[in-house]
Protein backbone atom coordinates (compact mmCIF):
# COMPACT_ATOMS: atom_id res chain seq x y z
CA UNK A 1 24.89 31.74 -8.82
CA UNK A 2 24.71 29.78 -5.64
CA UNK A 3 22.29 27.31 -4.68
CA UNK A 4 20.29 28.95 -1.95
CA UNK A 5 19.71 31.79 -5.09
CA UNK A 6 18.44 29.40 -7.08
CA UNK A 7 16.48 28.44 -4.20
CA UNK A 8 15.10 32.17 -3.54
CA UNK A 9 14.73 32.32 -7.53
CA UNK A 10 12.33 29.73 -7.21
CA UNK A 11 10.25 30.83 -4.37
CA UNK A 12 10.02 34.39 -6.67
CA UNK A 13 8.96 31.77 -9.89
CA UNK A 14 11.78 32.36 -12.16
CA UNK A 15 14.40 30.85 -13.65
CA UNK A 16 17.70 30.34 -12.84
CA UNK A 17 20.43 27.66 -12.57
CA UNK A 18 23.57 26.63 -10.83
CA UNK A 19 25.96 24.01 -10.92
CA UNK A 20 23.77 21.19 -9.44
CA UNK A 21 20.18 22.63 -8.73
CA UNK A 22 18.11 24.36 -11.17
CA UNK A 23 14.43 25.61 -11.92
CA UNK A 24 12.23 27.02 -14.56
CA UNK A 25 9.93 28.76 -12.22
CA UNK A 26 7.55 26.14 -11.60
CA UNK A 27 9.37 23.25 -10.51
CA UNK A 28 12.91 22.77 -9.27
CA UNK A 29 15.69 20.50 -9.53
CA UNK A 30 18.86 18.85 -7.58
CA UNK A 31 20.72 16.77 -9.95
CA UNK A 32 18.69 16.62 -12.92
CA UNK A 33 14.86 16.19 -13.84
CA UNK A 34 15.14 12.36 -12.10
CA UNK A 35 15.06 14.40 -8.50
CA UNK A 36 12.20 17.13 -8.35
CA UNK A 37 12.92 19.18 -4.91
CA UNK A 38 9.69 21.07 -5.31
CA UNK A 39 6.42 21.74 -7.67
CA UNK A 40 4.11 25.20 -7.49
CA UNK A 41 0.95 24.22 -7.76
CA UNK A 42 -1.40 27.78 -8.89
CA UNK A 43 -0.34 30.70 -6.96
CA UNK A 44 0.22 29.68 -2.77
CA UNK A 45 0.82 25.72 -3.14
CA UNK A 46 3.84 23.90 -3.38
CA UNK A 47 4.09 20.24 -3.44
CA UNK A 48 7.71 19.47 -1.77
CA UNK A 49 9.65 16.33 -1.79
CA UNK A 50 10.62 14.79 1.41
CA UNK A 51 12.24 11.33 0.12
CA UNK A 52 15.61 11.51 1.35
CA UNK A 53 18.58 10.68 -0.91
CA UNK A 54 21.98 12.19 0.27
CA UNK A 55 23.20 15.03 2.49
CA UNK A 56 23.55 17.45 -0.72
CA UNK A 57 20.06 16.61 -1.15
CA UNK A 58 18.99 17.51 1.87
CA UNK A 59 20.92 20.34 1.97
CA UNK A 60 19.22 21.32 -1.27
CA UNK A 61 15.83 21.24 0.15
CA UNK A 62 16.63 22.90 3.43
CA UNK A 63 17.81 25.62 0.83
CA UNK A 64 14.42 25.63 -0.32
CA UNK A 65 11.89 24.99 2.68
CA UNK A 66 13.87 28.28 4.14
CA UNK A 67 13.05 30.66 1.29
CA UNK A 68 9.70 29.16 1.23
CA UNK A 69 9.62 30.03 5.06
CA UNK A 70 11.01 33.74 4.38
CA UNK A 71 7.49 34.10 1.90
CA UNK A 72 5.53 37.28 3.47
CA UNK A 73 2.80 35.56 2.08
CA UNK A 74 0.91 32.61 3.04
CA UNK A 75 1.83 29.26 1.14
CA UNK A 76 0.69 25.68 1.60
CA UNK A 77 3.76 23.38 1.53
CA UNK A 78 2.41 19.81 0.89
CA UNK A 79 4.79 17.34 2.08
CA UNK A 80 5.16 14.29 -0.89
CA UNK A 81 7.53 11.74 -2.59
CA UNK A 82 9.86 12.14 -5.84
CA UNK A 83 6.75 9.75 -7.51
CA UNK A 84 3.77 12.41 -6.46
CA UNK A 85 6.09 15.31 -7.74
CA UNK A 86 6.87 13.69 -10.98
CA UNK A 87 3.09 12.95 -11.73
CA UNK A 88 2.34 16.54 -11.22
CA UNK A 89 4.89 17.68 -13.68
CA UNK A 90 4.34 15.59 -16.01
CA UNK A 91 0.52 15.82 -16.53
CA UNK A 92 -0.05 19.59 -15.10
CA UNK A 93 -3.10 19.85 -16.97
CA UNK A 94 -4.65 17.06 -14.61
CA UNK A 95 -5.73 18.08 -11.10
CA UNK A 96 -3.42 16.76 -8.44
CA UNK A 97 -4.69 14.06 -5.52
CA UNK A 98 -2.35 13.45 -2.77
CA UNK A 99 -3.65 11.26 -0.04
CA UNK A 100 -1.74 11.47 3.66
CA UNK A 101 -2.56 9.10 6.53
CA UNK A 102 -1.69 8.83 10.02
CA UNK A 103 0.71 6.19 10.99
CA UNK A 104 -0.57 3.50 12.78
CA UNK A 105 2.13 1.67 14.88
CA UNK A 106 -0.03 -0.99 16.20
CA UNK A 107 -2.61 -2.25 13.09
CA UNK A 108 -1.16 -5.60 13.85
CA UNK A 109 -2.44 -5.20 17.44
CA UNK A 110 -5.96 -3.17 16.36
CA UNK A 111 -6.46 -6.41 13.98
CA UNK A 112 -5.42 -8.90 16.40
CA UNK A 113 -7.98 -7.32 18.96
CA UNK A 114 -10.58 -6.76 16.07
CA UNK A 115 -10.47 -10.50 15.11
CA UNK A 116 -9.98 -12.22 18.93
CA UNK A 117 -13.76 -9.57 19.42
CA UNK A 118 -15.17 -11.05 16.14
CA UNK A 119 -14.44 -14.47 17.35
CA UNK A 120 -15.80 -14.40 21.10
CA UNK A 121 -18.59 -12.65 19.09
CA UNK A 122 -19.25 -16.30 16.91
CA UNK A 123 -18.14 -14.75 13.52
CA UNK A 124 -16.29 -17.73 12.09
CA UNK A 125 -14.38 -15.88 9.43
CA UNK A 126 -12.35 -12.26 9.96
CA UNK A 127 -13.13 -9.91 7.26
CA UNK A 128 -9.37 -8.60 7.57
CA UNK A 129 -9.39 -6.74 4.21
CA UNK A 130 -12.52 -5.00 5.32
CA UNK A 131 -11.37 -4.01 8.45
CA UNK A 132 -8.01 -2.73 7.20
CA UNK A 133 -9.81 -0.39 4.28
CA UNK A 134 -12.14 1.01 7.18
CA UNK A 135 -9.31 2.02 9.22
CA UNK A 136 -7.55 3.64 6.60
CA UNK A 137 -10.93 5.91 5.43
CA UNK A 138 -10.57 6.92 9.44
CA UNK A 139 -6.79 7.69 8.99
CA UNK A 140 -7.23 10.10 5.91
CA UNK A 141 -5.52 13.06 7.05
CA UNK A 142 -5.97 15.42 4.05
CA UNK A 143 -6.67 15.20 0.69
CA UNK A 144 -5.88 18.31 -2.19
């Protein structure tokens, strides 16, 4: 068996193994249970790992994101890390929280403006912390 079967056996929820990627349905495998590639989460979810490790790694998930793409029906692929994928595993009986933001290139900038306003303003100190938890609440992107 070849990896991009493994891959399809996956995507179908069964189990099957070849030399370096593996699955038992739920969850799959590249290099042993230290590297989850991707997690089913109920019946159209899947939690997939996008921390990058080596080229046979990314091959590996390519593998999968393309039978996942091939699906005739709809699934939610939830981009996470190795970390997120390993917590879902491990404790499946617990619901899953993964948090996504939007980058911000310039907070340095945002807070630099934020405290230069606060001082023409007569605020003597910068509530920095408070300003930074604020903008992340605005940056939450999704939540499942």
């Amino acid at each position: 068996m070849k990896n991009n079967d493994v891959a399809r056996e996956f995507v179908c929820k069964r189990e099957a193994k070849s030399g370096n990627m593996f699955t038992d349905g739920k969850t799959i495998w590249g290099y042993g249970r230290h590297h989850p590639v991707a997690h089913w989460l109920g019946f159209s979810k899947v939690l997939f790992n996008t921390d990058g490790y080596s080229v046979s790694t990314a091959r590996h998930k390519s593998y999968v994101r393309g039978q996942l793409s091939s699906m005739s029906r709809s699934i939610q692929v939830y981009e996470c890390n190795t970390k997120e994928i390993v917590d879902a595993v491990e404790n499946q009986d617990q619901v899953v929280v993964l948090t996504k933001y939007k980058e911000l290139e310039y907070l340095s900038d945002i807070m630099e403006a934020l405290k230069n306003y606060c001082k023409s303003k007569g605020v003597k100190r910068f509530p920095k912390n408070k300003f930074e938890d604020e903008i992340n609440k605005l940056c939450l992107v999704e939540a499942i």
